[in-house]
N, C-alpha and C. Protein backbone atom coordinates (compact mmCIF):
# COMPACT_ATOMS: atom_id res chain seq x y z
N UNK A 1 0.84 -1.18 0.00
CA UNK A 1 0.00 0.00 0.00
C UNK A 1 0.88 1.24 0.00
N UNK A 2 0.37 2.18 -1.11
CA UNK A 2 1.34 3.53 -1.19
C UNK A 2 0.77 4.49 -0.54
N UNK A 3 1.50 5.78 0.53
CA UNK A 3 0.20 6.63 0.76
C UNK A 3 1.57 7.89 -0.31
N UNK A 4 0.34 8.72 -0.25
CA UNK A 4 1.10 9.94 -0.66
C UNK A 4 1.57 10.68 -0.16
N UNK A 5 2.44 11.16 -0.40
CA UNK A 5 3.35 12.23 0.39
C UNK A 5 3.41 13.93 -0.38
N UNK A 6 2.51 14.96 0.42
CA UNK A 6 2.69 16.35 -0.49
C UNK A 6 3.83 17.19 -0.13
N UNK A 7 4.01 17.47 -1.24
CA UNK A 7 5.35 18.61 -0.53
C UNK A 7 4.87 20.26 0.12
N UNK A 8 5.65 20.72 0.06
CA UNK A 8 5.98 21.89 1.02
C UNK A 8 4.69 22.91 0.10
N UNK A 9 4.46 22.29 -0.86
CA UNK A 9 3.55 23.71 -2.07
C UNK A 9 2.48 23.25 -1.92
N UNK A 10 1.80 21.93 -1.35
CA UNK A 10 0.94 21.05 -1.45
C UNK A 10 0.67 19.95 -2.28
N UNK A 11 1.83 19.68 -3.73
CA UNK A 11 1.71 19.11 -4.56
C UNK A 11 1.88 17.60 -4.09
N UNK A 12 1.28 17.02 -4.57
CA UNK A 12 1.77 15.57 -4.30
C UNK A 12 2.40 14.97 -5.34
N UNK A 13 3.83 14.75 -5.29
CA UNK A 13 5.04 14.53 -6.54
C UNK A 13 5.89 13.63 -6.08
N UNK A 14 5.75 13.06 -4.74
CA UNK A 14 6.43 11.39 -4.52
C UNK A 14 5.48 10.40 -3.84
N UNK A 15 5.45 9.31 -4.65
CA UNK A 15 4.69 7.99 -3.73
C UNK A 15 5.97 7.39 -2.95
N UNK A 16 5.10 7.11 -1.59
CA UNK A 16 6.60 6.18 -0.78
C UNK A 16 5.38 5.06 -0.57
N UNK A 17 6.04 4.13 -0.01
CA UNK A 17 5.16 3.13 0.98
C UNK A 17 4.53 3.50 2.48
N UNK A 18 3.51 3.34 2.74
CA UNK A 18 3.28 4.24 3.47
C UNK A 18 4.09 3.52 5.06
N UNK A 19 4.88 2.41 5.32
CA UNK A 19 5.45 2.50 5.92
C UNK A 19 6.34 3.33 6.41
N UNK A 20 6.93 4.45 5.44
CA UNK A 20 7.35 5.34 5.57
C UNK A 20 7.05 6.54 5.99
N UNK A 21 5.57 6.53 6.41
CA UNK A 21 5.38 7.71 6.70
C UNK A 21 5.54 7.84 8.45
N UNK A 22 5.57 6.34 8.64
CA UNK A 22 5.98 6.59 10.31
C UNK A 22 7.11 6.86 10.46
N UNK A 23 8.38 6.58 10.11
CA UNK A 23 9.67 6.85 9.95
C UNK A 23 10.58 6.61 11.03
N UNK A 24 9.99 5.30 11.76
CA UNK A 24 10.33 4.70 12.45
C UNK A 24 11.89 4.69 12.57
N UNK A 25 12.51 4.67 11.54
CA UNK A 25 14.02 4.87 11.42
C UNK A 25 15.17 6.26 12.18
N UNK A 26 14.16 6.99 12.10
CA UNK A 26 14.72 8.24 12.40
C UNK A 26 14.66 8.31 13.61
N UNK A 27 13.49 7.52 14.47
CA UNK A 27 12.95 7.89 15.31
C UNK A 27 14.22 6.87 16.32
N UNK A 28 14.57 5.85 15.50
CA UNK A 28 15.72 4.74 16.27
C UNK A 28 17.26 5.28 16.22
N UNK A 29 17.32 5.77 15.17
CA UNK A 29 18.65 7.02 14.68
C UNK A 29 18.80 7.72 16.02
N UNK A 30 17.75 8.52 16.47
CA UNK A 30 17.69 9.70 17.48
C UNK A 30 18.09 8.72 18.78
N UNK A 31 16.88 7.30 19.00
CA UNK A 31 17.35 6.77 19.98
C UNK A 31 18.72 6.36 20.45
N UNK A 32 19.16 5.56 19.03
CA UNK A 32 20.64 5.38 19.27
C UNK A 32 22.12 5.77 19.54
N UNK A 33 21.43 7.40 18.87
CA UNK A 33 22.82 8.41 19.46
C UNK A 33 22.28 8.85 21.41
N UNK A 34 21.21 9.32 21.81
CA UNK A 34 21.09 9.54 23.30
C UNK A 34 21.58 8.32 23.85
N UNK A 35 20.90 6.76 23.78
CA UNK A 35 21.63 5.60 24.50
C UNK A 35 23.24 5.59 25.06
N UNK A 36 23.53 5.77 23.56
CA UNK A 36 25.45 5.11 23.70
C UNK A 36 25.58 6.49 24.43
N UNK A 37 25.40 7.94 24.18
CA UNK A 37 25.95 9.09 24.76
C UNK A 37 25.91 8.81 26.09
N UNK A 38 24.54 8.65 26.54
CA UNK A 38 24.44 8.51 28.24
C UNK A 38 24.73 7.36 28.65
N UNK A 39 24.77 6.33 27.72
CA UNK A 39 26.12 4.80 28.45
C UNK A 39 27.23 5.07 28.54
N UNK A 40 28.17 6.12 27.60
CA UNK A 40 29.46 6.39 27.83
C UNK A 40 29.29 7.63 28.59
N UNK A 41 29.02 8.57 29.05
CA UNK A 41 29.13 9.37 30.32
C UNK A 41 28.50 8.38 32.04
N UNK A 42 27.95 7.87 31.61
CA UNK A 42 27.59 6.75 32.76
C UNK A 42 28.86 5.74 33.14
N UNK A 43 29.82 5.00 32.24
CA UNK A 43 30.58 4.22 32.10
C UNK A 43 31.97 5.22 32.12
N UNK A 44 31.68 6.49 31.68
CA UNK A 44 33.66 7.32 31.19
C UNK A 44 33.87 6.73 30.49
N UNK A 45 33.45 6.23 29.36
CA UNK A 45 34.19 5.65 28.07
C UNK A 45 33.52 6.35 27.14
N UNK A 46 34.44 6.94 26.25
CA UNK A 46 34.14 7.23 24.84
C UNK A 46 33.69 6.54 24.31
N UNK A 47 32.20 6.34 23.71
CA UNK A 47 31.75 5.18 22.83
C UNK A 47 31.05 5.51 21.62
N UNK A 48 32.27 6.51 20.58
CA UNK A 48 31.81 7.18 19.66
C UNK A 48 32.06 5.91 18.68
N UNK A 49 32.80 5.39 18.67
CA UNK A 49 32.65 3.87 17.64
C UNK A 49 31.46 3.34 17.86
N UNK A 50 31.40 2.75 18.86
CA UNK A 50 30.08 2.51 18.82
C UNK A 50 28.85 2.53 18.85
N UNK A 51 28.57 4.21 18.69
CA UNK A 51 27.75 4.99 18.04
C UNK A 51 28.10 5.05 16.49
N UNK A 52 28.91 5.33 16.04
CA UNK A 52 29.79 4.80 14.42
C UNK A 52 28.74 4.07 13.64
N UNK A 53 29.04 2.74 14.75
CA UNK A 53 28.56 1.68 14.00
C UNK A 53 27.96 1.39 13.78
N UNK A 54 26.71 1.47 15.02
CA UNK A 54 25.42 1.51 14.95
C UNK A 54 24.64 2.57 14.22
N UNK A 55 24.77 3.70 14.00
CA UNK A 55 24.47 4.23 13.25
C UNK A 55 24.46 3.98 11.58
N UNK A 56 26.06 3.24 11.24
CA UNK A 56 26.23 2.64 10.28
C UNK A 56 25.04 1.20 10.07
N UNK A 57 24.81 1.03 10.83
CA UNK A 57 24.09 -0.97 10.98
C UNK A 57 22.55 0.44 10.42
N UNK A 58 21.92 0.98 11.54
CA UNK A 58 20.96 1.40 11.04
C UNK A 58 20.33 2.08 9.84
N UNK A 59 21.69 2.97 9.27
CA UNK A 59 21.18 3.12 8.14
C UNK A 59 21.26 2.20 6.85
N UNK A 60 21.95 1.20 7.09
CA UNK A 60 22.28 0.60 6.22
C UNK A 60 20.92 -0.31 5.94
N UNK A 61 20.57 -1.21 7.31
CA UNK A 61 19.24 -1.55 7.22
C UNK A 61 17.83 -0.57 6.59
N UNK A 62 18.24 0.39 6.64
CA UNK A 62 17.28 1.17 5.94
C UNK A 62 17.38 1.52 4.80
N UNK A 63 18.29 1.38 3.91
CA UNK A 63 18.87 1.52 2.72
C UNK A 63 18.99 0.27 2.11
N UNK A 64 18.46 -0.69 2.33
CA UNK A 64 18.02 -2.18 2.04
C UNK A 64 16.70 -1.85 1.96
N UNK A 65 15.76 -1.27 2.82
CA UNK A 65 14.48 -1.64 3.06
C UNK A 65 14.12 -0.30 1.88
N UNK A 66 14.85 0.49 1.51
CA UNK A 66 14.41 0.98 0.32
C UNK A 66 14.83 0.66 -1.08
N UNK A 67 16.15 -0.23 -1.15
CA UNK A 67 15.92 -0.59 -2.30
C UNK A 67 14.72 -1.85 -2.56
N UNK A 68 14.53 -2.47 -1.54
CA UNK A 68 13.54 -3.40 -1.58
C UNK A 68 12.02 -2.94 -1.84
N UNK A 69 11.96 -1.17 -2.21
CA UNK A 69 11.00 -0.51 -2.15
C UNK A 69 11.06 0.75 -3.25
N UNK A 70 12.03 -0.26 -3.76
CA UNK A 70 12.77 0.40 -5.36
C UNK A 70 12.83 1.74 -4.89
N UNK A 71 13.06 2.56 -3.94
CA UNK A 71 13.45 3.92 -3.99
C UNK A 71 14.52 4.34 -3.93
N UNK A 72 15.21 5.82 -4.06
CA UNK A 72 16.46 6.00 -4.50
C UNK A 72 16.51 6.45 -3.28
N UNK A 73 18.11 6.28 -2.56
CA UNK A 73 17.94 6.31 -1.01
C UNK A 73 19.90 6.57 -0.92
N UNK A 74 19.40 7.87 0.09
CA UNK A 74 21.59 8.72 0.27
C UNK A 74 22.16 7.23 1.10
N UNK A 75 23.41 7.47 0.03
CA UNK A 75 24.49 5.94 0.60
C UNK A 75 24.89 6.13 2.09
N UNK A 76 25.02 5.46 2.53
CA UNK A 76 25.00 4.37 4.00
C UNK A 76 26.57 5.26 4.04
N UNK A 77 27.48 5.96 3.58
CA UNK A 77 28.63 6.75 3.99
C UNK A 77 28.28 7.88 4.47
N UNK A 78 27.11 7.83 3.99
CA UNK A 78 26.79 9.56 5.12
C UNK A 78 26.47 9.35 6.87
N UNK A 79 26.97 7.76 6.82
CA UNK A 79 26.73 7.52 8.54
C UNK A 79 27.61 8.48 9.23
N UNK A 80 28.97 8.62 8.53
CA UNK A 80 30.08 9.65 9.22
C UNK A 80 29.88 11.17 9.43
N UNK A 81 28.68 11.59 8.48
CA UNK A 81 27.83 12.80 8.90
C UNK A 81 26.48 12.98 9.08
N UNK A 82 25.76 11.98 10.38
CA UNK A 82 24.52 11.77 10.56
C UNK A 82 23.64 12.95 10.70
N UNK A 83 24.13 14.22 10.58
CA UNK A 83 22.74 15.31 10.76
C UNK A 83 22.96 15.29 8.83
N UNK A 84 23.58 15.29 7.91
CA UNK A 84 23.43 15.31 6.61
C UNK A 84 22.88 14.26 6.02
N UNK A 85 22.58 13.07 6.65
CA UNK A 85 21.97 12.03 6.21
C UNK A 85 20.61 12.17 6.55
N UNK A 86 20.47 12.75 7.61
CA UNK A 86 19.31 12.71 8.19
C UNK A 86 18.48 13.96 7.20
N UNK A 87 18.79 15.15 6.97
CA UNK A 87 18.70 16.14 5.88
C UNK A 87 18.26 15.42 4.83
N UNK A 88 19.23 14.80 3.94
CA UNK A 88 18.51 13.81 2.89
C UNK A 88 17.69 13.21 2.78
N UNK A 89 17.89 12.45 4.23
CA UNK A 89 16.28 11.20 4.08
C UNK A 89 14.91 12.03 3.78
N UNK A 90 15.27 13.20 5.24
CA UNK A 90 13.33 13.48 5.30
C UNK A 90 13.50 14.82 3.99
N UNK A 91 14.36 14.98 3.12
CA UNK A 91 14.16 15.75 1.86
C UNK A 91 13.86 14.72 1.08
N UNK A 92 14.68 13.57 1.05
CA UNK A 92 14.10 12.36 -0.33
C UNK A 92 12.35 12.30 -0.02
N UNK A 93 11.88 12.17 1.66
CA UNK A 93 11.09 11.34 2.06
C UNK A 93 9.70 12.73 1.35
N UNK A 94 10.05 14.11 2.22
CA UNK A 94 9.87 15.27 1.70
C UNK A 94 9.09 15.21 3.05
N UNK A 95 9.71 15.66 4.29
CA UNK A 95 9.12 15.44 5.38
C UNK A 95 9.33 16.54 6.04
N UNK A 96 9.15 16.92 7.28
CA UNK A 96 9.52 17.80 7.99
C UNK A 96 10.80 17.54 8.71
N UNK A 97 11.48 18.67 8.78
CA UNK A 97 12.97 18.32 8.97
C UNK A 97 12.60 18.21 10.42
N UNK A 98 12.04 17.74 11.59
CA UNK A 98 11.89 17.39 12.84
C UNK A 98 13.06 16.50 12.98
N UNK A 99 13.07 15.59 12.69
CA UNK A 99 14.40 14.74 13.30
C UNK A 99 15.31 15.61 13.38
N UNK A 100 15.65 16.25 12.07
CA UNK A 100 16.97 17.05 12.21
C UNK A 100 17.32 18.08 12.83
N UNK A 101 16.66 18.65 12.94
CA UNK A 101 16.97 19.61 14.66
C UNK A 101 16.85 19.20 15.60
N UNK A 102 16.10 17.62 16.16
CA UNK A 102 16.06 16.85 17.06
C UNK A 102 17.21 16.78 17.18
N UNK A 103 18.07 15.92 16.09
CA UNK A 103 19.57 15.51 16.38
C UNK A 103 20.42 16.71 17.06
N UNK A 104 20.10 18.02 16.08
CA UNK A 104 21.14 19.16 16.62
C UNK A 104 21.00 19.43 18.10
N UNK A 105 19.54 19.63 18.26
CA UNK A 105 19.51 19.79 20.02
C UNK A 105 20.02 19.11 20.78
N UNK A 106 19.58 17.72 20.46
CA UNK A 106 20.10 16.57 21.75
C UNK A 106 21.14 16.48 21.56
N UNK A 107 22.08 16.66 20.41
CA UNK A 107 23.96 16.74 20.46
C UNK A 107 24.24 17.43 21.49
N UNK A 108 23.83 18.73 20.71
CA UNK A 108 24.42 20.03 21.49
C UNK A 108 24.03 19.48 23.28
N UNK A 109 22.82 19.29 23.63
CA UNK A 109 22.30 19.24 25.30
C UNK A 109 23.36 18.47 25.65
N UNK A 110 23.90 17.31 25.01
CA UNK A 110 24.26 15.94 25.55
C UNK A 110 25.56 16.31 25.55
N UNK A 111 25.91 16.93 24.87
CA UNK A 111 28.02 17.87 24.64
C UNK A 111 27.91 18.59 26.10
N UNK A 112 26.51 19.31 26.36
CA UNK A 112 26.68 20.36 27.44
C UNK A 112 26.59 19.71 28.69
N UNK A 113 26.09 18.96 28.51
CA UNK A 113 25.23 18.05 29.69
C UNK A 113 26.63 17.04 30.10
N UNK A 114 27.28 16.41 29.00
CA UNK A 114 27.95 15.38 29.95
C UNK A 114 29.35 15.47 29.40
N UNK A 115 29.84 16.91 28.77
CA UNK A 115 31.30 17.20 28.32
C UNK A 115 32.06 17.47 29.36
């Protein structure tokens, strides 16, 4: 099932699946950078690898689940700049950039909060 997605003018000019319109992905993206941040200020270990990676595992799984959904979807290397990936998705998706100032805030809080 496709739902439609309108853009910013009201036009409706991309079909996604409408699984996509929950965007469940972004929403695990956001989870996964707060987790490891507040496990490694909890622990004193730097656990920016393994934020890395996981970030890498997640988008990558999601970049499967769109070619499996024949859509054209930003390569799994933009894990190394996750607020620009995140930019792309909800512009491919044509969404509201909410995640992406999500990410900027909770960086920034979480730099202030446990630097």
């Amino acid at each position: 099932m496709e739902a439609e997605v309108i853009s910013g003018n009201g036009i409706a000019n991309v079909k996604v699946p409408a699984t996509w319109k929950e965007d469940k992905y972004a929403w695990i993206f956001l989870g996964v950078m707060v987790l490891t941040l507040v496990a490694g200020a909890i622990v004193k270990v730097n656990l920016g690898i393994l934020l890395l990676i996981l970030n890498c595992a997640v988008m990558r799984s999601e970049e499967k689940l769109a070619a499996k959904d024949k859509m054209d979807w930003p390569s799994t290397w933009w894990c190394l700049i996750p607020p620009v990936y995140l930019w792309k998705r909800l512009t491919l998706l044509k969404q509201p950039r909410i995640h992406f100032w999500l990410w900027i805030g909770v960086a920034v809080a979480l730099a202030l909060l446990l630097g």
